[in-house]
Protein backbone atom coordinates (compact mmCIF):
# COMPACT_ATOMS: atom_id res chain seq x y z
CA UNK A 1 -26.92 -57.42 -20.70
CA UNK A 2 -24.66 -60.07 -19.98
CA UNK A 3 -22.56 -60.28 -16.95
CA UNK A 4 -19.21 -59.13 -18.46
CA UNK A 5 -20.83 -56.73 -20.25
CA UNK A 6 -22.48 -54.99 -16.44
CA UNK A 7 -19.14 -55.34 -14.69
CA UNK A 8 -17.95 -53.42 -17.52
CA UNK A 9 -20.42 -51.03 -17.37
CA UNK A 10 -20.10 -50.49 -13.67
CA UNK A 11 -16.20 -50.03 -13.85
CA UNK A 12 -16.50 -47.39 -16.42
CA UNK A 13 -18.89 -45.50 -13.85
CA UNK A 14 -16.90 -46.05 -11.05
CA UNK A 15 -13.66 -44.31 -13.16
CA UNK A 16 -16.16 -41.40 -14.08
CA UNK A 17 -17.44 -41.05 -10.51
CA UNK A 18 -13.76 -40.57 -9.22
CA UNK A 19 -12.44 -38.34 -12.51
CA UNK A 20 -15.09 -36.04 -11.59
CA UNK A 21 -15.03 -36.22 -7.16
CA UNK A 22 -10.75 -35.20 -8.22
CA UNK A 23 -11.75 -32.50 -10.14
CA UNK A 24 -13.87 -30.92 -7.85
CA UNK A 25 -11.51 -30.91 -5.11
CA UNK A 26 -13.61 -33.51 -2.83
CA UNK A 27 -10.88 -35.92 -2.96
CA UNK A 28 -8.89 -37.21 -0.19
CA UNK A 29 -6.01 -35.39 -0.28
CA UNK A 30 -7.72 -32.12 -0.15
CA UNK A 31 -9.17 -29.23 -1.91
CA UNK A 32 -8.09 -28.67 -5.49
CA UNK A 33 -7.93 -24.88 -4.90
CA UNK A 34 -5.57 -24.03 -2.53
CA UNK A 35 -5.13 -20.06 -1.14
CA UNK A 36 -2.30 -18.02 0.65
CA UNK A 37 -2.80 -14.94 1.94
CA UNK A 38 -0.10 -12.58 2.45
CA UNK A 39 0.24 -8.92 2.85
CA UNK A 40 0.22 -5.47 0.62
CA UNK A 41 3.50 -5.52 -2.10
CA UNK A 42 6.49 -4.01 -1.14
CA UNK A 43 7.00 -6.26 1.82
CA UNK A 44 8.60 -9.74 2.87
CA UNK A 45 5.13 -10.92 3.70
CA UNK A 46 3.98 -10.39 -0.35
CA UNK A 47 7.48 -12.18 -1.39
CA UNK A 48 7.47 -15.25 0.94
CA UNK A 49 3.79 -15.70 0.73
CA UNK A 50 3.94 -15.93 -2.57
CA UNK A 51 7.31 -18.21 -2.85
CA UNK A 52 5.91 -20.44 -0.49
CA UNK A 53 2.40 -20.78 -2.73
CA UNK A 54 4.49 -21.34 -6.03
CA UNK A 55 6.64 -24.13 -4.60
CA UNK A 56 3.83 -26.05 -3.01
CA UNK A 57 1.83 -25.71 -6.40
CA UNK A 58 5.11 -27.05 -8.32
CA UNK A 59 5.22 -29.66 -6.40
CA UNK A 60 1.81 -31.12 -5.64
CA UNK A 61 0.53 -31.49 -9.56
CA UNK A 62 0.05 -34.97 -9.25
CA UNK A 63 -2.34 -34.35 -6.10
CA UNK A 64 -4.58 -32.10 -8.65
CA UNK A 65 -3.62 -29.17 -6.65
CA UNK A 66 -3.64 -25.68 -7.56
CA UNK A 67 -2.12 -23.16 -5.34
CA UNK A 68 -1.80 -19.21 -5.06
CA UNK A 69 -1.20 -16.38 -3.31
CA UNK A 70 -3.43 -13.19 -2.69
CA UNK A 71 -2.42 -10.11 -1.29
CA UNK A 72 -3.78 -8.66 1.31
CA UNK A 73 -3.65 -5.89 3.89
CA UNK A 74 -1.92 -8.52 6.20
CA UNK A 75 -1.99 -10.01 9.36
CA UNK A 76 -4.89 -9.21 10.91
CA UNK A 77 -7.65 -9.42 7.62
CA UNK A 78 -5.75 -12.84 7.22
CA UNK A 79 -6.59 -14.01 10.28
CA UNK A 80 -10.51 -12.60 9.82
CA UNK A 81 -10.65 -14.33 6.36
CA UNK A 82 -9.41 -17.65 7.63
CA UNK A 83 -12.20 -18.17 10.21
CA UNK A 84 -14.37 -17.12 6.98
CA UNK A 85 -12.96 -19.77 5.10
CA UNK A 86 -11.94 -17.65 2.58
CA UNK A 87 -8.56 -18.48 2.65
CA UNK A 88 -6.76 -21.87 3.55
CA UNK A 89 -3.18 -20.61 4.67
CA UNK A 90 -1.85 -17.09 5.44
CA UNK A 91 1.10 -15.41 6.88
CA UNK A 92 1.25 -13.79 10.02
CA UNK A 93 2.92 -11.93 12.53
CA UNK A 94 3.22 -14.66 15.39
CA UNK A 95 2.50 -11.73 17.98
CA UNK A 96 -0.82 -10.35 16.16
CA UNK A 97 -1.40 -14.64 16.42
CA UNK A 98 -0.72 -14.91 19.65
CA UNK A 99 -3.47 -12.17 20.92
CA UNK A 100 -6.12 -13.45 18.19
CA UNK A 101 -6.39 -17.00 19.55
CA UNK A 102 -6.68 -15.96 22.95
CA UNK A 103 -9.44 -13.10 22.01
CA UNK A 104 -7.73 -10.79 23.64
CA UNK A 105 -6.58 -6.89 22.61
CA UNK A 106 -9.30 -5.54 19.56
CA UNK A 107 -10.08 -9.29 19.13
CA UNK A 108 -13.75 -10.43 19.60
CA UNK A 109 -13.56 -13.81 20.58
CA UNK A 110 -10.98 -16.31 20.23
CA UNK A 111 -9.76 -16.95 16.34
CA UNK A 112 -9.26 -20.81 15.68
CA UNK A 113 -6.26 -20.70 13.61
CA UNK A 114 -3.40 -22.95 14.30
CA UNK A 115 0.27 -22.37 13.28
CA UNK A 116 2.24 -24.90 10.50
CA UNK A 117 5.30 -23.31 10.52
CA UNK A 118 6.94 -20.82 12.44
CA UNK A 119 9.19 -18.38 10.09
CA UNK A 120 12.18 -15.59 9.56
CA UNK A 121 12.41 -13.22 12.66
CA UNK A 122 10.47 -9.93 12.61
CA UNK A 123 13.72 -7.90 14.17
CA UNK A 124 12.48 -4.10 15.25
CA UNK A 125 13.63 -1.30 17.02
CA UNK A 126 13.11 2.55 17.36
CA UNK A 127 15.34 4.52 14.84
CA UNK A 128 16.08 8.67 15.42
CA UNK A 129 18.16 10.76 14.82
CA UNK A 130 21.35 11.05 16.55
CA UNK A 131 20.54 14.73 17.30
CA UNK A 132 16.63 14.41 18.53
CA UNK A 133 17.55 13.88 22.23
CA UNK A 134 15.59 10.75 22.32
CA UNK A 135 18.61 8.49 23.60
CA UNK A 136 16.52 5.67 25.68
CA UNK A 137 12.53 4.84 25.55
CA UNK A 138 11.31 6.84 28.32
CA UNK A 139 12.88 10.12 26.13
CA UNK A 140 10.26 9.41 23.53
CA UNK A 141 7.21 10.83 26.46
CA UNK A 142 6.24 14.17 24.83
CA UNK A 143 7.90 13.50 21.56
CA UNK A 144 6.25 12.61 17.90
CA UNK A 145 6.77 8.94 17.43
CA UNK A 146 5.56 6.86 14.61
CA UNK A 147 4.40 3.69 15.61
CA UNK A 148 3.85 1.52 12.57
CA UNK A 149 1.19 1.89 9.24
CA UNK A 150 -2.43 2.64 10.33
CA UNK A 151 -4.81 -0.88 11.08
CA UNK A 152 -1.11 -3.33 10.79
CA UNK A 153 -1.54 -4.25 14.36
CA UNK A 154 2.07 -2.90 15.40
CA UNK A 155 0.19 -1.99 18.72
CA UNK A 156 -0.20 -6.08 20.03
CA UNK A 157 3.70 -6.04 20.55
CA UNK A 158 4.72 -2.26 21.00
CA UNK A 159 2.40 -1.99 23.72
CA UNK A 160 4.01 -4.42 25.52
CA UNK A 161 7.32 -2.96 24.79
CA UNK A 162 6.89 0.61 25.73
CA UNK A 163 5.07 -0.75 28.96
CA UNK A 164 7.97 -2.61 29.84
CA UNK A 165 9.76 0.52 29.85
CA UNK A 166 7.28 2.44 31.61
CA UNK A 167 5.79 4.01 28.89
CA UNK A 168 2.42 4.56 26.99
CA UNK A 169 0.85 5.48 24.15
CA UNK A 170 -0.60 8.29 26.53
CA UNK A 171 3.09 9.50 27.02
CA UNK A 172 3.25 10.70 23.04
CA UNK A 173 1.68 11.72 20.00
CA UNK A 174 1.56 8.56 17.80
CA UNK A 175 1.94 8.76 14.51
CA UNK A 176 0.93 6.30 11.38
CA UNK A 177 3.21 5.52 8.48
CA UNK A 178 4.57 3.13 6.25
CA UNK A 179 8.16 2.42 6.73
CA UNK A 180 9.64 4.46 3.59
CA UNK A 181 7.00 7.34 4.82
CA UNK A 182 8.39 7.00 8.14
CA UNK A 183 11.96 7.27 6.55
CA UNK A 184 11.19 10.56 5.40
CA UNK A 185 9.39 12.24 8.20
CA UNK A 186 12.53 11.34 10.38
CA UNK A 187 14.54 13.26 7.46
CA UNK A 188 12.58 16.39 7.35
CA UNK A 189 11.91 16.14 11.71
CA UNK A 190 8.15 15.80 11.21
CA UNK A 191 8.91 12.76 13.57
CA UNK A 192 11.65 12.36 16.53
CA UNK A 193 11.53 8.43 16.43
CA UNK A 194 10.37 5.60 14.40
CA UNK A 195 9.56 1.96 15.28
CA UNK A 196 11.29 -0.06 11.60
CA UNK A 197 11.72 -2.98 11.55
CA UNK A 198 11.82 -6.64 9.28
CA UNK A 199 13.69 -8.98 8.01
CA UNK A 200 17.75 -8.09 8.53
CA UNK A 201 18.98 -6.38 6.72
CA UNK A 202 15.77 -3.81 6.91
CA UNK A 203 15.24 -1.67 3.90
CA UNK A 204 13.82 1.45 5.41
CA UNK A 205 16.24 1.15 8.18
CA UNK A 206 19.11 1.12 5.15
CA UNK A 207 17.59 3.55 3.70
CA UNK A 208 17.60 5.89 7.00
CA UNK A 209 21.09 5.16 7.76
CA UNK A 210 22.09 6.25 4.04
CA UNK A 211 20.60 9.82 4.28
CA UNK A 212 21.32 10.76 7.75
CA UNK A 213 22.86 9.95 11.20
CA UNK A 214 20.73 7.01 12.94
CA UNK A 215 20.86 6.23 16.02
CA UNK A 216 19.45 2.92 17.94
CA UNK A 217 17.30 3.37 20.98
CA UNK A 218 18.47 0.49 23.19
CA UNK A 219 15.96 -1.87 25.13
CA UNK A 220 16.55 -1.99 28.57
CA UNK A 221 17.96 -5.36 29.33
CA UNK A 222 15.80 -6.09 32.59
CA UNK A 223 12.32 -5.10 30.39
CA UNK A 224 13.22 -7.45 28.10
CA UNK A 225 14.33 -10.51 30.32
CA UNK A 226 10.45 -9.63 31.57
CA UNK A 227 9.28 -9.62 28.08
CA UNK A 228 10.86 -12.93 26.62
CA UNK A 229 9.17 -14.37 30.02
CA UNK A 230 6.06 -13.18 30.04
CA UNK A 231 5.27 -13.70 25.87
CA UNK A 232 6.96 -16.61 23.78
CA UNK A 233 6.72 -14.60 20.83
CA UNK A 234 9.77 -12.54 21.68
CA UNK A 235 13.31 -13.37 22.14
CA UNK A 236 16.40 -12.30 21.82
CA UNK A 237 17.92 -10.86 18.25
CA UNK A 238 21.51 -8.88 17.44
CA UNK A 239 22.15 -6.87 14.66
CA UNK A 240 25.95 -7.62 13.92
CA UNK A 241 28.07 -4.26 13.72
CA UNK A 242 28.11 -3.00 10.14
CA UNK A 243 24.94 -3.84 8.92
CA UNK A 244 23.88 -0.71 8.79
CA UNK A 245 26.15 2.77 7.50
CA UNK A 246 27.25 4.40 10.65
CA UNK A 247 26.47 0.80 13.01
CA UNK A 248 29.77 0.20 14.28
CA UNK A 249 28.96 -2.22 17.61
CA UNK A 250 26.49 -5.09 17.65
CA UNK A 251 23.44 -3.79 18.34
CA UNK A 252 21.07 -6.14 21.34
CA UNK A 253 17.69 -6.16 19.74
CA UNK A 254 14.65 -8.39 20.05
CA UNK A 255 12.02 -10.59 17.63
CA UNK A 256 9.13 -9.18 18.11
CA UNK A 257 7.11 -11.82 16.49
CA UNK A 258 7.91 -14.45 13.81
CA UNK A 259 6.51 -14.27 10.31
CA UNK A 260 4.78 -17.37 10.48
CA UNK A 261 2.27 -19.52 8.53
CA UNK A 262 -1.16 -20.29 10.02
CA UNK A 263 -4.10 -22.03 8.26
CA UNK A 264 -7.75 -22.13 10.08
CA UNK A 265 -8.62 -24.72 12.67
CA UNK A 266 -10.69 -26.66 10.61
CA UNK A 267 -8.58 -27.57 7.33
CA UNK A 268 -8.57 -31.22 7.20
CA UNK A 269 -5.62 -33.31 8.60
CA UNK A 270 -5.04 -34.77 5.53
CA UNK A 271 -4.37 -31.28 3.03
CA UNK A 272 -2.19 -29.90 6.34
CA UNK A 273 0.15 -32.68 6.30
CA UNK A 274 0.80 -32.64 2.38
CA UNK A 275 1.21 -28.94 2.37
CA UNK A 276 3.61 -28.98 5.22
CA UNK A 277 5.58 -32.35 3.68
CA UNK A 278 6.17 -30.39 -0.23
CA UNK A 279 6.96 -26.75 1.34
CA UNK A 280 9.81 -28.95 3.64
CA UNK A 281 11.16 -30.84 1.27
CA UNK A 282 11.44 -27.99 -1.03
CA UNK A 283 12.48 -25.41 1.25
CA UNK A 284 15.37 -25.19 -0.99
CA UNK A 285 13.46 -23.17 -4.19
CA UNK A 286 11.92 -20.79 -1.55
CA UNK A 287 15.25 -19.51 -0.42
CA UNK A 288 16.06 -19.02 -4.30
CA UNK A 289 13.07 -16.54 -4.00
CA UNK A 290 14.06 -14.91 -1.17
CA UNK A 291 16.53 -15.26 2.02
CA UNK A 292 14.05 -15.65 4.65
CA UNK A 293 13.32 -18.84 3.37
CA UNK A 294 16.34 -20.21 5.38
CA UNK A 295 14.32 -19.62 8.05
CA UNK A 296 12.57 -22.91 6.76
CA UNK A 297 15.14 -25.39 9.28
CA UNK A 298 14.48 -28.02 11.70
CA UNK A 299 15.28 -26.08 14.59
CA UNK A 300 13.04 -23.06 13.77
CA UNK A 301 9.95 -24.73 11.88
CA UNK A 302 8.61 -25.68 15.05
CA UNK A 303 9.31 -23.38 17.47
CA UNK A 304 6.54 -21.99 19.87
CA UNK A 305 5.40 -18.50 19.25
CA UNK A 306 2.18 -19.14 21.53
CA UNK A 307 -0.37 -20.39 19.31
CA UNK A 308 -1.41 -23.87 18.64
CA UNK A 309 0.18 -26.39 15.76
CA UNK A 310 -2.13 -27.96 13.42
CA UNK A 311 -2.52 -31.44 13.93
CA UNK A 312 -1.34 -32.24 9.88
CA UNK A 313 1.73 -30.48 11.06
CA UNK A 314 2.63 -32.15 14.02
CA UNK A 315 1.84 -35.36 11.90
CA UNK A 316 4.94 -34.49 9.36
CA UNK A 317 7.04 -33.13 12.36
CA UNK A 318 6.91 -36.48 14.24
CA UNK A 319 6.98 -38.22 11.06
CA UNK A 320 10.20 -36.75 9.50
CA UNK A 321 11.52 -36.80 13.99
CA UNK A 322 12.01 -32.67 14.45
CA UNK A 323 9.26 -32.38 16.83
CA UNK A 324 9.86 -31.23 20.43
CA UNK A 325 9.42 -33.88 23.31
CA UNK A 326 6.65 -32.49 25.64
């Protein structure tokens, strides 16, 4: 074989050897197969999870990437499945977050996740009837309260509500529910109050004010100066007057934990970064799929909910100049 003839040879191996290390997803801009986990339908978790995968697989083709979204029961089997490397990115509550990477709570050990981007508000509040008697948190002791769907992990920022107020899980009878089941046990007084809570406007808490006469338990402002002190996944939300049939002042609520996407610790650098660059630059098409996506700014991308940026992030966040001075 001549000399032309080897170098030919060689250069035809070399384009093999790199068709094939792209196709596997072992190149350097990341796995092929990309995963977002989200959260059971019938929630903003399902929606956004699942906008956020479709834009980021429109718009990383030429990378070889292919990415989707699975739904699961949410926060906390996200979490469990990223250390498992089962999935790559997930969405999260930023207060379920904030207990999971410290190990603290139900939490066996501390979860290496890291945050990318910090998301819409979760705004919640206790909803009852205007006739129950229950007119500030400590009138919920002795009454039937539903705190949330069974396994969610509601309890990593209620319980540090209701002790703010004084109160305890030992002070009532909890009760489990999804939010349209909670809707309905409020209607027919199986339950006296209800923690809802979302996106604004929330659904069940529309649907609540439609059917009956709601009223909103109001958060003591002193616990919650404590609370937005103490835990940097709270702070202050309102609820403009109106929202809601029957809501005729502004109603002083609180976040009580970001929807936020996470990805595990150990994700290379490299796949962070891109993901983070296409879901910015086309933060546009996610707010086509739904309104929390305008939650996808400068100012609120990269705000601290208490657990850790990924390095890939921080990369694109310096890069593009939105990232917080120390």
């Amino acid at each position: 074989m001549n000399f032309t003839a080897l170098n030919m040879r060689k250069a035809i191996i070399g384009i093999a050897a790199a068709t094939m290390l792209g196709c596997s997803g072992g190149s350097d801009s990341g796995p092929r197969f990309l995963s977002v986990g989200t959260a059971p339908p019938g929630g903003a978790f399902f929606v956004v999870g699942g906008a956020i995968a479709q834009v980021v697989d429109e718009n990383t083709k030429t990378a070889g990437w292919q990415v989707s979204s699975e739904a699961t029961k949410g926060t906390q089997e996200n979490i469990h499945r990223l250390a498992k490397d089962e999935l790559d990115f997930a969405l999260a509550n930023a207060a379920i977050s904030y207990f999971a990477v410290r190990g603290e709570g139900k939490w066996e050990g501390k979860q290496e996740i890291r945050a990318v981007m910090t998301l819409a508000p979760n705004v919640a509040l206790f909803i009852t009837p205007r006739n129950s008697g229950v007119n500030t948190l400590a009138d919920l002791k002795g009454k039937r309260v539903i705190v949330g769907p069974a396994g969610a992990g509601f309890d990593y920022f209620l319980r540090p509500i209701l002790q703010a107020h004084g109160v305890t899980y030992d002070d009532f009878t909890p009760l489990h529910n999804t939010q349209a089941g909670s809707v309905d046990m409020l209607s027919d007084r199986s339950a006296a109050a209800a923690f809802l809570g979302g996106a604004v406007p929330t659904a069940s808490i529309m649907q609540a004010s439609a059917s009956q006469d709601i009223y909103f338990v109001p958060f003591d402002a002193t616990a919650k100066a404590s609370l937005f002190e103490q835990y940097p996944f709270f702070s202050p939300a309102k609820i403009p007057a109106g929202t809601y049939r029957g809501q005729t002042e502004e109603f002083a609520g609180m976040n009580v934990g970001n929807m936020h996407l996470i990805t595990r610790a150990s994700l290379d650098e490299e796949t962070v970064y891109a993901f983070t660059k296409a879901l910015y630059e086309h933060r546009a098409e996610v707010v086509k799929k739904h309104p929390a996506g305008r939650a996808i700014n400068p100012k609120n991308i990269v705000r601290d909910t208490g657990t850790s940026f990924h390095p890939g992030a921080i990369r694109y966040y310096k890069e593009i100049g939105i990232w917080p001075d120390a």
